[in-house]
Protein backbone atom coordinates (compact mmCIF):
# COMPACT_ATOMS: atom_id res chain seq x y z
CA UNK A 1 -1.93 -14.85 9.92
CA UNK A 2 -3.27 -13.91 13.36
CA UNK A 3 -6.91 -14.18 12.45
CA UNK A 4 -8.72 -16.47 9.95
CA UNK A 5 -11.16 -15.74 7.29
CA UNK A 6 -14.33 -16.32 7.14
CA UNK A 7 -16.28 -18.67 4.47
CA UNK A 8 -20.18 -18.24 4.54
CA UNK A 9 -21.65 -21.51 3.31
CA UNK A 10 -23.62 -19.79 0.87
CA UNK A 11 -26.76 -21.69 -0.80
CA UNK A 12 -26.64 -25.00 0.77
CA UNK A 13 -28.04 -27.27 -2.40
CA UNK A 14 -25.26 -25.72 -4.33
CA UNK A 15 -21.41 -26.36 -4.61
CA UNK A 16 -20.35 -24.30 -2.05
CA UNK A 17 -19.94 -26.85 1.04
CA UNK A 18 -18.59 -29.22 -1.26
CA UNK A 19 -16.14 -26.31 -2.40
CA UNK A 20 -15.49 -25.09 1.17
CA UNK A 21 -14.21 -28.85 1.90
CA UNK A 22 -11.63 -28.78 -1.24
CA UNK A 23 -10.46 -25.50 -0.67
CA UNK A 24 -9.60 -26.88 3.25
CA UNK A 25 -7.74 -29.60 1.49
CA UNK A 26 -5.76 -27.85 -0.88
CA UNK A 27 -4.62 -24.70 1.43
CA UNK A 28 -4.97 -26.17 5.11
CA UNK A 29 -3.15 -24.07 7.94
CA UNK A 30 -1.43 -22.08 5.06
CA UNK A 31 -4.54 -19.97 4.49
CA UNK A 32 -6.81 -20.74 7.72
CA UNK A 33 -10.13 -20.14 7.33
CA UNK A 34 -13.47 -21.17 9.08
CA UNK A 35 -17.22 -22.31 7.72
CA UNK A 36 -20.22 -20.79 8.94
CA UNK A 37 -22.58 -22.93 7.98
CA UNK A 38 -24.87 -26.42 9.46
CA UNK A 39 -22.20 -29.08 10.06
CA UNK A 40 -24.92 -31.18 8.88
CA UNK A 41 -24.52 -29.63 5.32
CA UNK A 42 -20.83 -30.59 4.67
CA UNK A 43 -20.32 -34.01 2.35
CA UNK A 44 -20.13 -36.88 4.38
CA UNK A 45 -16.90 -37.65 5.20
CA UNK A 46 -15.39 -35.22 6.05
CA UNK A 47 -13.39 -34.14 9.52
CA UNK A 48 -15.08 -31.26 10.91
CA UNK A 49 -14.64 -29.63 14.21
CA UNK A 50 -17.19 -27.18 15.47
CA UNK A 51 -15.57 -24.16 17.05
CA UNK A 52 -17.16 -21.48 19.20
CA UNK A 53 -14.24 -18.77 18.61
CA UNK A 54 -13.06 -17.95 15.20
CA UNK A 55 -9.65 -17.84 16.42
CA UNK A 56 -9.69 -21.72 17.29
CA UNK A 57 -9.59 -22.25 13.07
CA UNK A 58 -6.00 -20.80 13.11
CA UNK A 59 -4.92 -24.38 14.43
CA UNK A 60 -7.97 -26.76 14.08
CA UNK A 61 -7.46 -26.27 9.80
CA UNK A 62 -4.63 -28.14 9.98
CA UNK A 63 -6.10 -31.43 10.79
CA UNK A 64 -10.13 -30.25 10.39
CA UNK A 65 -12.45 -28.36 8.51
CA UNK A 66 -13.60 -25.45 11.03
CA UNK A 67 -16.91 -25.00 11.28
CA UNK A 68 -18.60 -22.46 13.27
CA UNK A 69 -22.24 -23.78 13.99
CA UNK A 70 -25.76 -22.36 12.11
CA UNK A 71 -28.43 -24.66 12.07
CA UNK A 72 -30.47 -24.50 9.24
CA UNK A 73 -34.19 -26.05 8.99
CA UNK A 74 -33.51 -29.24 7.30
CA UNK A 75 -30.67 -30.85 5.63
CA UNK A 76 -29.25 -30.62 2.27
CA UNK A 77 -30.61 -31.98 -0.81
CA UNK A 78 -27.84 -30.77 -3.75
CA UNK A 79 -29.63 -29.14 -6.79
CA UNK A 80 -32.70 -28.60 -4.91
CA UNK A 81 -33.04 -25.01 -3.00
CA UNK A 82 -35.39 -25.30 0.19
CA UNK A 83 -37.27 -21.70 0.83
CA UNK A 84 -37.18 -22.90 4.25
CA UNK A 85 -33.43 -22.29 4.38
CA UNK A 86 -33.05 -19.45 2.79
CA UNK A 87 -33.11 -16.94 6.03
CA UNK A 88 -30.62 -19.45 7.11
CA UNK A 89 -28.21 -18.27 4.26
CA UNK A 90 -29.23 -14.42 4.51
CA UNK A 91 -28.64 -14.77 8.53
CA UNK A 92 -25.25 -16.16 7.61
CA UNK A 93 -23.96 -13.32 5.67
CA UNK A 94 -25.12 -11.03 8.04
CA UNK A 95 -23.33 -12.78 10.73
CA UNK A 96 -19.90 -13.25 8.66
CA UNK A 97 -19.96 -9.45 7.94
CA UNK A 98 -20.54 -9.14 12.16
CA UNK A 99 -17.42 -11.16 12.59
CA UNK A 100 -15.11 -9.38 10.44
CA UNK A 101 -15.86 -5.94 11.32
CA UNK A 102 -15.78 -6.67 15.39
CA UNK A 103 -12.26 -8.11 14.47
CA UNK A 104 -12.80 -12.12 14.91
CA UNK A 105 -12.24 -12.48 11.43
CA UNK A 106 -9.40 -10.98 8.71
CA UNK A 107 -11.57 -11.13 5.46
CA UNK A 108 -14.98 -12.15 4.41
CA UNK A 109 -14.88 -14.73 1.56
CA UNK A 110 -18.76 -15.45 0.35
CA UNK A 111 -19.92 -18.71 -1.37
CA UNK A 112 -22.50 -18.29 -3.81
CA UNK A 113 -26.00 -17.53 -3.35
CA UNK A 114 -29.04 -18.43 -5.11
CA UNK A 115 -30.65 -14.84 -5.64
CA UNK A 116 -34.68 -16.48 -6.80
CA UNK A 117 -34.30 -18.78 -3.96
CA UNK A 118 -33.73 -16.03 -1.12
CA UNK A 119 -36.30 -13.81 -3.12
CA UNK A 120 -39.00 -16.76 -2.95
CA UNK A 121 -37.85 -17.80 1.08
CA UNK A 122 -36.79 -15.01 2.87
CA UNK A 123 -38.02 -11.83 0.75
CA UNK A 124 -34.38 -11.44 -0.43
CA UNK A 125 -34.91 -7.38 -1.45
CA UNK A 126 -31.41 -7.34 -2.69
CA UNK A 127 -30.19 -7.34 -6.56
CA UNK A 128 -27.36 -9.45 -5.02
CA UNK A 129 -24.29 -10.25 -2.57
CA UNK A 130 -22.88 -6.73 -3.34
CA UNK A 131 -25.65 -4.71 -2.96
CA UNK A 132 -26.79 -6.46 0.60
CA UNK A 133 -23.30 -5.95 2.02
CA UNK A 134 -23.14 -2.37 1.49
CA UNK A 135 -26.18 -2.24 3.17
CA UNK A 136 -24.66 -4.16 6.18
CA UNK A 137 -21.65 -1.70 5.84
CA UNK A 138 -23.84 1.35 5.67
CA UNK A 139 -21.69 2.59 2.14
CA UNK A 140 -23.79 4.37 -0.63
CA UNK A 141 -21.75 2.82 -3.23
CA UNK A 142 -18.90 0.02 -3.90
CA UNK A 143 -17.37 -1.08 -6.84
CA UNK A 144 -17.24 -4.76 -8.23
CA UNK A 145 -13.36 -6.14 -9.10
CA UNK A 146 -13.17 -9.12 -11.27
CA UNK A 147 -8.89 -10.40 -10.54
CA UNK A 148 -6.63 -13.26 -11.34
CA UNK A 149 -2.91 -13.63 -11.89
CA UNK A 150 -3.64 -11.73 -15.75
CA UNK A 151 -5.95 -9.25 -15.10
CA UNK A 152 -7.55 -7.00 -12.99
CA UNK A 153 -10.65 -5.06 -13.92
CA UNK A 154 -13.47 -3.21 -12.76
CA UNK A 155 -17.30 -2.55 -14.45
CA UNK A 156 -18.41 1.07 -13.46
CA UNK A 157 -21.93 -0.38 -14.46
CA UNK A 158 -23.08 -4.03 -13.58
CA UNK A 159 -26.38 -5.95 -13.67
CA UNK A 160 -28.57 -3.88 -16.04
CA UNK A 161 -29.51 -4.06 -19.89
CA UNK A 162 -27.12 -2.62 -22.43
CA UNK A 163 -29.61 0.28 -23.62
CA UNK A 164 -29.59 1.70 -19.84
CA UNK A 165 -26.28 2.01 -19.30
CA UNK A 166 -25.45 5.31 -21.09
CA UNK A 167 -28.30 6.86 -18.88
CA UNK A 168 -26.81 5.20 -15.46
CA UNK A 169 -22.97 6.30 -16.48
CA UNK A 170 -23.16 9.91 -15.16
CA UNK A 171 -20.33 11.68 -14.46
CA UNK A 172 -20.57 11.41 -10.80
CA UNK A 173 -20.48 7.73 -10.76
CA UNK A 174 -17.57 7.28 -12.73
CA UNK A 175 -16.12 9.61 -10.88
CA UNK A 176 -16.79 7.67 -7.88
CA UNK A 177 -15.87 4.25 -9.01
CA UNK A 178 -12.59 5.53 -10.43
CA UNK A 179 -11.74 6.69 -6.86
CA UNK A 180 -12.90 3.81 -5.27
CA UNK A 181 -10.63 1.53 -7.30
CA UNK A 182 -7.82 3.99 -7.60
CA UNK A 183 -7.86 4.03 -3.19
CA UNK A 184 -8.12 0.56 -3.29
CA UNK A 185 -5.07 -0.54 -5.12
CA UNK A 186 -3.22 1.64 -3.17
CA UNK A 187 -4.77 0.11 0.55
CA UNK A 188 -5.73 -3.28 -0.33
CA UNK A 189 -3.27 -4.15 -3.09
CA UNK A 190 -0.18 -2.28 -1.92
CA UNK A 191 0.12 -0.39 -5.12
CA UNK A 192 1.23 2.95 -4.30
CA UNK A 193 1.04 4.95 -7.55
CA UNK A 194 -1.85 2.59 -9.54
CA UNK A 195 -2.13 2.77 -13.04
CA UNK A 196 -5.93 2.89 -14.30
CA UNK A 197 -6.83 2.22 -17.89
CA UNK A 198 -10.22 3.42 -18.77
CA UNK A 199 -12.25 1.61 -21.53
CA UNK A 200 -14.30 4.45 -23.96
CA UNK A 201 -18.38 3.27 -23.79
CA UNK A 202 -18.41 2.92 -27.82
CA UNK A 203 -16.72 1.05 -30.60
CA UNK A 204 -13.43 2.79 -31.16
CA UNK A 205 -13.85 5.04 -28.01
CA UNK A 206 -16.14 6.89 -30.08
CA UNK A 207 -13.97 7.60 -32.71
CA UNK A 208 -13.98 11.32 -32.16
CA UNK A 209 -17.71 11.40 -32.12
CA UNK A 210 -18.60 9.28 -35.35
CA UNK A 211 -19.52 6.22 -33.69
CA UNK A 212 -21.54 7.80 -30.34
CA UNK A 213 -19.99 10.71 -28.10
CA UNK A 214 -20.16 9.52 -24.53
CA UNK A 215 -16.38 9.34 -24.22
CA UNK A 216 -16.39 13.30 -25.55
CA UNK A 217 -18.88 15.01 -22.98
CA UNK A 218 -18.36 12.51 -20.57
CA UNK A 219 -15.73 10.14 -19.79
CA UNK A 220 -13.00 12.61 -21.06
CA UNK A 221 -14.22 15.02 -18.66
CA UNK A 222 -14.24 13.03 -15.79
CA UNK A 223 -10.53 11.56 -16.54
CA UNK A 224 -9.06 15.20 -17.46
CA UNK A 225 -10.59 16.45 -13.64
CA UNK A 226 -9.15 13.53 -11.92
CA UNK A 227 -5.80 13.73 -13.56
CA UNK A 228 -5.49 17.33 -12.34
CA UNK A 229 -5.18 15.83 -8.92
CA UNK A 230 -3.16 13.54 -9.58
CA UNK A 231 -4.34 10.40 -10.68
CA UNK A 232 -2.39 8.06 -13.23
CA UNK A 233 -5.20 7.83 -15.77
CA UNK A 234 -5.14 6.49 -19.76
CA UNK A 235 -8.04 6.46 -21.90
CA UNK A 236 -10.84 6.70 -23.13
CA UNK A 237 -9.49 3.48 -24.84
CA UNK A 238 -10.64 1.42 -27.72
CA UNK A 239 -12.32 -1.84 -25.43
CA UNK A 240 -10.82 -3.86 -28.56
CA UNK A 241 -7.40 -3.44 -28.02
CA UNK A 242 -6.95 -3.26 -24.03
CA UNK A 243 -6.37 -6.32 -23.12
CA UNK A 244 -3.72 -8.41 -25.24
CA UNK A 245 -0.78 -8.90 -23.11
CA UNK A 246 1.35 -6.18 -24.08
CA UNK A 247 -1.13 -3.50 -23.27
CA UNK A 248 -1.88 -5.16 -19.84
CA UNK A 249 1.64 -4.05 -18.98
CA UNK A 250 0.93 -0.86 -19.35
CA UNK A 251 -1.46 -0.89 -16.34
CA UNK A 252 -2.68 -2.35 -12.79
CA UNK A 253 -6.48 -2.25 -13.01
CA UNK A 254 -8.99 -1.52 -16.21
CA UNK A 255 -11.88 0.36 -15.95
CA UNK A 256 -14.73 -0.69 -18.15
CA UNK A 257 -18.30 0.50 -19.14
CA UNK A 258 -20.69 -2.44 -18.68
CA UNK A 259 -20.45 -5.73 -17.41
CA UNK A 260 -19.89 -7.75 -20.54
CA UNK A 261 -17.00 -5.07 -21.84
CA UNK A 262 -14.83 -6.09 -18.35
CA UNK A 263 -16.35 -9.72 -17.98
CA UNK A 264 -15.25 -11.21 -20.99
CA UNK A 265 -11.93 -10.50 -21.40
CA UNK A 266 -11.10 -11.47 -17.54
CA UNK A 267 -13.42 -15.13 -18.29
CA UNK A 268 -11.60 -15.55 -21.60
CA UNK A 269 -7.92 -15.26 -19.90
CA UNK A 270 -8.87 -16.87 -16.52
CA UNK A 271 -11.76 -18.60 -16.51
CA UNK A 272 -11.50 -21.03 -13.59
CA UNK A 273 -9.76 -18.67 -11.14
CA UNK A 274 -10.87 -15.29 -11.35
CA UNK A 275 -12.00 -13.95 -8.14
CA UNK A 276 -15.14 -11.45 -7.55
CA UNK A 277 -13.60 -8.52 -4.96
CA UNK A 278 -15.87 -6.03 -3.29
CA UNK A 279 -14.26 -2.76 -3.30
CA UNK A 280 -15.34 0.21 -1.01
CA UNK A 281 -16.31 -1.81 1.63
CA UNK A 282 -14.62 -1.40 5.36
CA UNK A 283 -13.80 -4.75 4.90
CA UNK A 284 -12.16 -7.37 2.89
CA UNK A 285 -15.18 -9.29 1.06
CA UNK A 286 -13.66 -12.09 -1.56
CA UNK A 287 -16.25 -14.73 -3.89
CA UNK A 288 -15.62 -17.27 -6.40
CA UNK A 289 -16.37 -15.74 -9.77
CA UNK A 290 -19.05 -18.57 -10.77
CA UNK A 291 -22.68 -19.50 -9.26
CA UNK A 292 -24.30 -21.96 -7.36
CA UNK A 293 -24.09 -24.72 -10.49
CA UNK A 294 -26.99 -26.28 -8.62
CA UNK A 295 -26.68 -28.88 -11.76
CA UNK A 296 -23.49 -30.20 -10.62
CA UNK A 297 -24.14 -29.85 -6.33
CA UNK A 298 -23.18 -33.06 -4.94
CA UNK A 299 -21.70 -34.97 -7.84
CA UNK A 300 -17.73 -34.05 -7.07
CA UNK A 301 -17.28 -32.39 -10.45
CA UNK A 302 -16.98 -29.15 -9.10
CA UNK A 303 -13.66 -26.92 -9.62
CA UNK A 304 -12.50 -25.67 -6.54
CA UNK A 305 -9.77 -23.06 -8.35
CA UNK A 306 -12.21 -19.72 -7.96
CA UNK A 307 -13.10 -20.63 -4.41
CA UNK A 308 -9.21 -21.20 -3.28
CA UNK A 309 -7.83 -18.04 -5.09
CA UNK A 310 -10.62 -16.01 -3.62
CA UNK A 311 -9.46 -17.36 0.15
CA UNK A 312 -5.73 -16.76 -1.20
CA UNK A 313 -6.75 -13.13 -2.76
CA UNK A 314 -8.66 -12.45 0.32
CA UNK A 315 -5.51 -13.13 2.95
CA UNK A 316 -2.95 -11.24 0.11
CA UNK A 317 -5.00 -8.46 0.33
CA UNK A 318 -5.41 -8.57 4.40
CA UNK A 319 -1.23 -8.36 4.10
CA UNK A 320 -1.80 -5.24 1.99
CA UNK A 321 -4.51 -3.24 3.68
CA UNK A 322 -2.84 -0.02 4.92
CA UNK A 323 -6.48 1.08 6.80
């Protein structure tokens, strides 16, 4: 690796310094990545070296946990969110996604955020991570990909209440979601011919129109017009019988509906390392698949797996991109 990846610290009463110091033990100089974060923040103990340049991780992570200096107002009491620092945590991103796309950093890996805090401290505006990096990107729309060893899969429909999603599945953003994944498998995951199964939005796929007929006037649409150029598409599927391991061979990335249709089946396979992706972004943007667990901050019981596969998935896919 020629550059390193950069970790924001995330919310700083949660697990993610004490995550950001495991992940630095388990993958050292073999995934090198730097902290942006208050030095002050990370658990006592441990060997830090602040660094000025990004590129002076690429050797300090062998011995040190890189940290690239932002002072935050106050230090950091796990469990208990400060409003004071939450600009701290917003400026953060914002300066991680800086790095990456002026070419200090390979990949942007993100540790999580506590959404109510940032909303209560810094007028967070943003329904999430996601939502505020496309901003920072200036891209209308990207696509959330949920990945581990098992299972790949994407929700064309996230954080909103089952009885609005058939309103916000139009035809247009399936569409667009389907070609966001389908370039992204090709650029980021060095796939050149993907294989995208798409999940129907009712029981049965509809079951030609008895159970709901979404998958009729809309999803079949949709799949027939991007098959004519060329896409490898199957589906509308039954959701029920997609993802047993002999009909995961049959493809490289699921589609889904909603966010409980793609989240469970990834959660039930996976659980400790799946890794949240960013898709559609001009740059690599990796997360742990899990929260800020305030409950746990500070009391070592926190699993490190998500964070290190995200920093692992994050380089793989750096070795991948072909833009």
């Amino acid at each position: 690796m020629t550059l390193p990846i950069a970790l924001t610290c995330g919310e700083p009463a949660g697990i993610g310094p004490e995550l950001a110091v495991s992940a630095w033990q388990a993958l050292g100089k073999d995934v090198p990545f730097f902290l942006i974060g208050d030095p002050e923040h990370v658990p006592e103990g441990t060997p830090v070296m602040e660094i000025s340049d990004p590129a002076e991780a690429l050797t300090a992570c062998e011995w040190m946990l890189p940290v690239l200096r932002h002072d935050f107002v106050g230090p950091r009491f796990p469990g208990l969110p400060d409003p004071a620092q939450a600009q701290g945590v917003v400026d953060v991103i914002a300066r991680g996604v800086d790095l990456v796309q002026s070419g200090k950093a390979l990949a942007l890996c993100t540790a999580p955020i506590h959404k109510q805090a940032l909303k209560e401290g810094a007028g967070f505006a943003f329904p999430g991570h996601t939502e505020y990096l496309a901003a920072l990107a200036g891209v209308d729309q990207v696509v959330m990909m949920l990945a581990s060893e098992q299972l790949r899969v994407v929700p064309a429909t996230i954080h909103i209440p089952l009885k609005d999603v058939p309103e916000t599945l139009t035809a247009a953003h399936l569409a667009e979601t389907i070609r966001i994944t389908h370039a992204a498998m090709i650029h980021d995951f060095g796939i050149a011919e993907p294989r995208l199964a798409v999940a129907g939005l009712n029981p049965h796929a509809g079951e030609g129109g008895k159970m709901g007929n979404e998958e009729i006037l809309l999803i079949t649409p949709v799949l027939e017009a991007l098959r004519s150029e060329g896409f490898n598409l199957v589906g509308p599927m039954s959701a029920d019988t997609m993802f047993h391991a002999a009909a995961r061979t049959n493809y490289d990335v699921a589609i889904a509906m909603y966010h409980d249709q793609a989240l469970i089946p990834i959660k039930t396979l996976d659980f400790d390392r799946g890794v949240n992706i960013t898709l559609g972004l001009p740059f690599i943007r990796t997360s742990p698949d899990h929260g800020t667990a305030l409950d746990i901050a500070g009391r070592g019981l926190a699993n490190p797996s998500s964070m290190i596969e995200a920093l692992k998935m994050a380089a793989k896919m750096a070795g991948s991109r072909t833009i």
